[in-house]
C-alpha atoms as a PDB file:
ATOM      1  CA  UNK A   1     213.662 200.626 259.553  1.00  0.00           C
ATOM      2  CA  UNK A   2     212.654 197.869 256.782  1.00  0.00           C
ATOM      3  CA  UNK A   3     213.682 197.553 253.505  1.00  0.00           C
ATOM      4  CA  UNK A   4     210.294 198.817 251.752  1.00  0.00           C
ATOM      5  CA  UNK A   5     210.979 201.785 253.739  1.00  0.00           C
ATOM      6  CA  UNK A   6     214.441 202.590 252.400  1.00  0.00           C
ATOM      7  CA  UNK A   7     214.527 205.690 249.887  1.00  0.00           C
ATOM      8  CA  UNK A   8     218.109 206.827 248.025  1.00  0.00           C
ATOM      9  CA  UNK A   9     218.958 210.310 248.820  1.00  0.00           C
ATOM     10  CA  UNK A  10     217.539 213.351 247.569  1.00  0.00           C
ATOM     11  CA  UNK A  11     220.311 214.408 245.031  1.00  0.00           C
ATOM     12  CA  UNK A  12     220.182 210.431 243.915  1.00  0.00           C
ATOM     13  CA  UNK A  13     216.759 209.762 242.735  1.00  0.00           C
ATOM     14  CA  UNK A  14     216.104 210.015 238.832  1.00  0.00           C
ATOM     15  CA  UNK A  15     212.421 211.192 237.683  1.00  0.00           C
ATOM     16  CA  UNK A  16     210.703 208.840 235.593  1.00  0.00           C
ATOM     17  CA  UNK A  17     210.353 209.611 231.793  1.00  0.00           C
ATOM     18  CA  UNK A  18     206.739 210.643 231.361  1.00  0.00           C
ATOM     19  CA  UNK A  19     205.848 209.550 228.223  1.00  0.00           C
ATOM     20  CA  UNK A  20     203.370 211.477 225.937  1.00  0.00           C
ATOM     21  CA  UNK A  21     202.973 214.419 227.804  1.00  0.00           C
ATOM     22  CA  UNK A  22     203.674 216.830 224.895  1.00  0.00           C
ATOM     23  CA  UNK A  23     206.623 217.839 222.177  1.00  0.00           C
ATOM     24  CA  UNK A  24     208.554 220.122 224.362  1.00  0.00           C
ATOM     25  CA  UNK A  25     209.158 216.907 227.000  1.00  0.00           C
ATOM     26  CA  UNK A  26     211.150 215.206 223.893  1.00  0.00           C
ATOM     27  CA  UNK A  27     208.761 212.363 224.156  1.00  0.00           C
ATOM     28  CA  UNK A  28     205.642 213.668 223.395  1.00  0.00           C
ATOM     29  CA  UNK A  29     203.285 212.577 220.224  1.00  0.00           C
ATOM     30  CA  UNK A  30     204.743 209.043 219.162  1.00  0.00           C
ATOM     31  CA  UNK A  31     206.281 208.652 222.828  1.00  0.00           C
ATOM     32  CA  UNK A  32     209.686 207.929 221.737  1.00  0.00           C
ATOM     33  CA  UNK A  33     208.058 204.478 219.709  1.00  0.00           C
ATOM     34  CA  UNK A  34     208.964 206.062 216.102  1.00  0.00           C
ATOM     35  CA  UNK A  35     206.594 206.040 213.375  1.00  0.00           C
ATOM     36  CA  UNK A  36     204.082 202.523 212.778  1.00  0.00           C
ATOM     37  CA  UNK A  37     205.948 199.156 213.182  1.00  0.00           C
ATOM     38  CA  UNK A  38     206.292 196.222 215.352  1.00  0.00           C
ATOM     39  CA  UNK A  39     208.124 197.627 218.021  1.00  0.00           C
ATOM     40  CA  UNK A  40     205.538 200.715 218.431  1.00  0.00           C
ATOM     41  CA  UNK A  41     202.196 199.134 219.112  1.00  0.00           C
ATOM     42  CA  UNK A  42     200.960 198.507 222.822  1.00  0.00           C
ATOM     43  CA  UNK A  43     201.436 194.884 224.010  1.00  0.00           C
ATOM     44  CA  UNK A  44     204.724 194.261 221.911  1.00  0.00           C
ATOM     45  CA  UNK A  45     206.930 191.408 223.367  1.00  0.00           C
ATOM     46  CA  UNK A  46     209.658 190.588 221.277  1.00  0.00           C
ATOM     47  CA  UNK A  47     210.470 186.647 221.992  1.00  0.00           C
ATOM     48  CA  UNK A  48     213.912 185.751 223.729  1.00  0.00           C
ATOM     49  CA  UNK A  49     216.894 185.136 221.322  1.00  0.00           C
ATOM     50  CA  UNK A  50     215.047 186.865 218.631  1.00  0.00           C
ATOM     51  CA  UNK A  51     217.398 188.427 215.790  1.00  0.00           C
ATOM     52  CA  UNK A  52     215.175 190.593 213.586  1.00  0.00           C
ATOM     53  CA  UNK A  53     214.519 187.571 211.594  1.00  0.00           C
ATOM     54  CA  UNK A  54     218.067 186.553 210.893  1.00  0.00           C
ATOM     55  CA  UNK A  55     218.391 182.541 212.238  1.00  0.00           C
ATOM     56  CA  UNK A  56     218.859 182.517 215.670  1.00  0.00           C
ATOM     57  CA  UNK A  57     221.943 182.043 216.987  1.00  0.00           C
ATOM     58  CA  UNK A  58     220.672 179.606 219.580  1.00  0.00           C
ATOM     59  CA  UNK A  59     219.050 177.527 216.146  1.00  0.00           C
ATOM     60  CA  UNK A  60     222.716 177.853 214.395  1.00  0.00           C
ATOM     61  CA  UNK A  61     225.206 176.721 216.460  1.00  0.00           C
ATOM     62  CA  UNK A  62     225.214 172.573 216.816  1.00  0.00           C
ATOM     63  CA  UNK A  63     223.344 170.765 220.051  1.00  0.00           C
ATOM     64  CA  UNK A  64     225.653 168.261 220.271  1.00  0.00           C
ATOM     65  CA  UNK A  65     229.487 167.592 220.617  1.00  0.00           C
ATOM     66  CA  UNK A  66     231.496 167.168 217.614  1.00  0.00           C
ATOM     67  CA  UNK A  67     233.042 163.826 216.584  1.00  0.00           C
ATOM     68  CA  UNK A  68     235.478 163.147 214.296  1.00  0.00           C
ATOM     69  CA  UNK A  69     234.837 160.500 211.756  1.00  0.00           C
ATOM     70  CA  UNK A  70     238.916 160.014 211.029  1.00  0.00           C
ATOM     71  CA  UNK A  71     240.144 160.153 214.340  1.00  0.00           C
ATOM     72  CA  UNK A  72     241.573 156.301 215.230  1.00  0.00           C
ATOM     73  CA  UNK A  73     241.196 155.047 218.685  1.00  0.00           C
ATOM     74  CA  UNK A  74     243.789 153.335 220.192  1.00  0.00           C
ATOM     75  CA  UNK A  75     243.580 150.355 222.533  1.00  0.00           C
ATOM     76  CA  UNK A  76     245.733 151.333 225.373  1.00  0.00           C
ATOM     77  CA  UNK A  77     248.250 149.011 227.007  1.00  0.00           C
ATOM     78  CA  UNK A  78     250.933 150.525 229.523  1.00  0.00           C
ATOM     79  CA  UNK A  79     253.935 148.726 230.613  1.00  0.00           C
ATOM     80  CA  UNK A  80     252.565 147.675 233.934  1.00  0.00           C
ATOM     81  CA  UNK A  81     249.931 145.595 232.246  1.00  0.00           C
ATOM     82  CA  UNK A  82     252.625 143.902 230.043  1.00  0.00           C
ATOM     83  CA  UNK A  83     254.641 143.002 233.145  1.00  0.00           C
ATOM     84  CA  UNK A  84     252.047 140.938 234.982  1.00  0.00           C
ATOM     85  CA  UNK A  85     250.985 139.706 231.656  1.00  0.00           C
ATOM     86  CA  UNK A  86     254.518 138.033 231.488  1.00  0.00           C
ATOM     87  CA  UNK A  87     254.991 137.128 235.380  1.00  0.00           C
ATOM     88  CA  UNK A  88     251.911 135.171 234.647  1.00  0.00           C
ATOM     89  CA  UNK A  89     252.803 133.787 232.252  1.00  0.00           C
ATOM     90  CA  UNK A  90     250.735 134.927 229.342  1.00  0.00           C
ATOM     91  CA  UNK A  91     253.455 137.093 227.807  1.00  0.00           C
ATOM     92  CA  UNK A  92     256.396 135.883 226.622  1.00  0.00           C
ATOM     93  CA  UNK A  93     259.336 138.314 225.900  1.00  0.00           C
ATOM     94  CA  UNK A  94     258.931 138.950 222.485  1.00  0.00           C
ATOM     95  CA  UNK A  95     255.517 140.724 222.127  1.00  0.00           C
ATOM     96  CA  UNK A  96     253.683 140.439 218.728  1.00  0.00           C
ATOM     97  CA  UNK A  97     250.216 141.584 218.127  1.00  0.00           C
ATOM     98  CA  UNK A  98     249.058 137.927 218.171  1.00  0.00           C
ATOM     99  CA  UNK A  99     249.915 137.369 221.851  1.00  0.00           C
ATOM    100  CA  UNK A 100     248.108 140.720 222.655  1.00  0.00           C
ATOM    101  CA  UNK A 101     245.245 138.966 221.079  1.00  0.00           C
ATOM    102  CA  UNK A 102     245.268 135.589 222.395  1.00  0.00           C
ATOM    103  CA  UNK A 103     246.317 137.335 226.283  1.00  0.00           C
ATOM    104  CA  UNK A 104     243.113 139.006 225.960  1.00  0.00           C
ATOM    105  CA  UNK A 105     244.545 142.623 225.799  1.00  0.00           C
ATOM    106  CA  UNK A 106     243.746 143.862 222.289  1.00  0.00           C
ATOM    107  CA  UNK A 107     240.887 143.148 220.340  1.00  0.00           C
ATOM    108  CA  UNK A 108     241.064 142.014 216.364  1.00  0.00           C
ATOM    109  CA  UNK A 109     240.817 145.151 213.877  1.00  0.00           C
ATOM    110  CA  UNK A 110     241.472 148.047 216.724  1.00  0.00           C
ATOM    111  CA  UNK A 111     245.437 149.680 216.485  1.00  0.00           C
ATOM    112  CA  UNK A 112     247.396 149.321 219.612  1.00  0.00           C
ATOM    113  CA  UNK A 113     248.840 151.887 221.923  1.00  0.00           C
ATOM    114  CA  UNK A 114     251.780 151.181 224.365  1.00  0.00           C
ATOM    115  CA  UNK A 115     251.968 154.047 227.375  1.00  0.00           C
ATOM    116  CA  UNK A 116     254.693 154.311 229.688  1.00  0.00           C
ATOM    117  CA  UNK A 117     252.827 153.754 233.063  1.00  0.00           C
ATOM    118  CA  UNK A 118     254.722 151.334 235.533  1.00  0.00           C
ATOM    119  CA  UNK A 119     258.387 149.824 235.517  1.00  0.00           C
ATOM    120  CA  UNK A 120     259.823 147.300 233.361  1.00  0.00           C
ATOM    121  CA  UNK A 121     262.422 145.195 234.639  1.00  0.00           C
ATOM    122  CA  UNK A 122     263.039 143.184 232.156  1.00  0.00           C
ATOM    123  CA  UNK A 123     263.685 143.345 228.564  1.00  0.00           C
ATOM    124  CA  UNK A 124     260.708 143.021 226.075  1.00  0.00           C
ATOM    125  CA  UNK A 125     260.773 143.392 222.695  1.00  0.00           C
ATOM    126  CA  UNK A 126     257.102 144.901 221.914  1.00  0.00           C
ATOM    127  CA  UNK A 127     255.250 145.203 218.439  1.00  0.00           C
ATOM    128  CA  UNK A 128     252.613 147.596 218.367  1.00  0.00           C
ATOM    129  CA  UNK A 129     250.841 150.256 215.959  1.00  0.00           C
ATOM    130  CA  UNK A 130     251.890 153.157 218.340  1.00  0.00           C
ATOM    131  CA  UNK A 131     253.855 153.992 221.700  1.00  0.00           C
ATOM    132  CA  UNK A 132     254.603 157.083 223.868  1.00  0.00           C
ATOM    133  CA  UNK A 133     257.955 158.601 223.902  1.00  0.00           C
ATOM    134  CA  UNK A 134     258.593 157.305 227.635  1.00  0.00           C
ATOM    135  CA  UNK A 135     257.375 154.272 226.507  1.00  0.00           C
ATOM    136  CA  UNK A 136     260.055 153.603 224.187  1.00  0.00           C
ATOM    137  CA  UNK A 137     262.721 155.213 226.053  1.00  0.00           C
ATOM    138  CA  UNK A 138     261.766 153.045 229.045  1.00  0.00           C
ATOM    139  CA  UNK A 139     261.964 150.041 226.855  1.00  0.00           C
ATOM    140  CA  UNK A 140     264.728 150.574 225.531  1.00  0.00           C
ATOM    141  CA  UNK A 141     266.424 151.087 228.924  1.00  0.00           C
ATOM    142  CA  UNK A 142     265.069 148.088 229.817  1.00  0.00           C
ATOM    143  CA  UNK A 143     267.495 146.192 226.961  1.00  0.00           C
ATOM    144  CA  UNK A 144     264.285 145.637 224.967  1.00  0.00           C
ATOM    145  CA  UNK A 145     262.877 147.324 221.326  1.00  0.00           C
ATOM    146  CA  UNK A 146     259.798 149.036 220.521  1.00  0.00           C
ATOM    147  CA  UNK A 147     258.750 148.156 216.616  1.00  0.00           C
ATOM    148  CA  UNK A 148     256.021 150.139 214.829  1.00  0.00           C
ATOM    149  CA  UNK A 149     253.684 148.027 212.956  1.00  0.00           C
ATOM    150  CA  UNK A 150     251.956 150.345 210.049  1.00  0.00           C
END
């Protein structure tokens, strides 16, 4: 047995619609086509996506991602980085945006982010334009401040 041999049961096959073979088969004179049109003459193909002229959905929806023009983009800076920024001695222990800048870690005209990642053992007192929750609860644990610059 191979499958181009295989046949479905008796009970299981369907018999084809025969097209044009007379009005009392329920397809007979336009063949189930309707009257004229498009859709009823031999060789019709309708394209892939095609909406009976109405744009495309695959035309309407955007090709590319979405970004937003007022969204502000931190530079991010966890605690970690501040900690071997000061046990080099790059950092002192009071933070302002001007030793980010001179350490290297923020660049001129971009807001600053603080994130909680890594310890701090000692106590800091950070300025920045934004910090996490942790961030300032683990600062503030710490003995040192967290102060918002707008």
């Amino acid at each position: 047995m191979k499958l181009h041999n295989l046949v479905a049961p008796k009970p299981n096959q369907k018999t084809r619609k025969r097209l044009g073979r007379g009005e009392g088969s329920g397809l007979g004179q336009q063949s189930g086509k309707g009257h004229k049109g498009q859709k009823a003459i031999s060789g019709y193909n309708r394209k892939r996506g095609f909406e009976g002229g109405q744009m495309p959905l695959i035309r309407r929806i955007p090709k590319f991602g979405f970004k937003n023009p007022f969204r502000t983009e931190y530079t991010v800076l966890n605690l970690s980085t501040i900690e071997t920024f000061h046990a080099a001695g790059k950092l002192g222990t009071t933070i302002t945006l001007a030793d980010l800048l001179s350490a290297g870690l923020a660049e001129k005209g971009t807001p600053v982010k603080v994130l909680a990642r890594g310890e701090v053992t000692k106590a800091f007192a950070v300025e920045a334009h934004a910090f996490s929750a942790s961030a300032i609860e683990k600062l503030q644990q710490a003995g040192g401040a967290a102060t918002v610059i707008a």
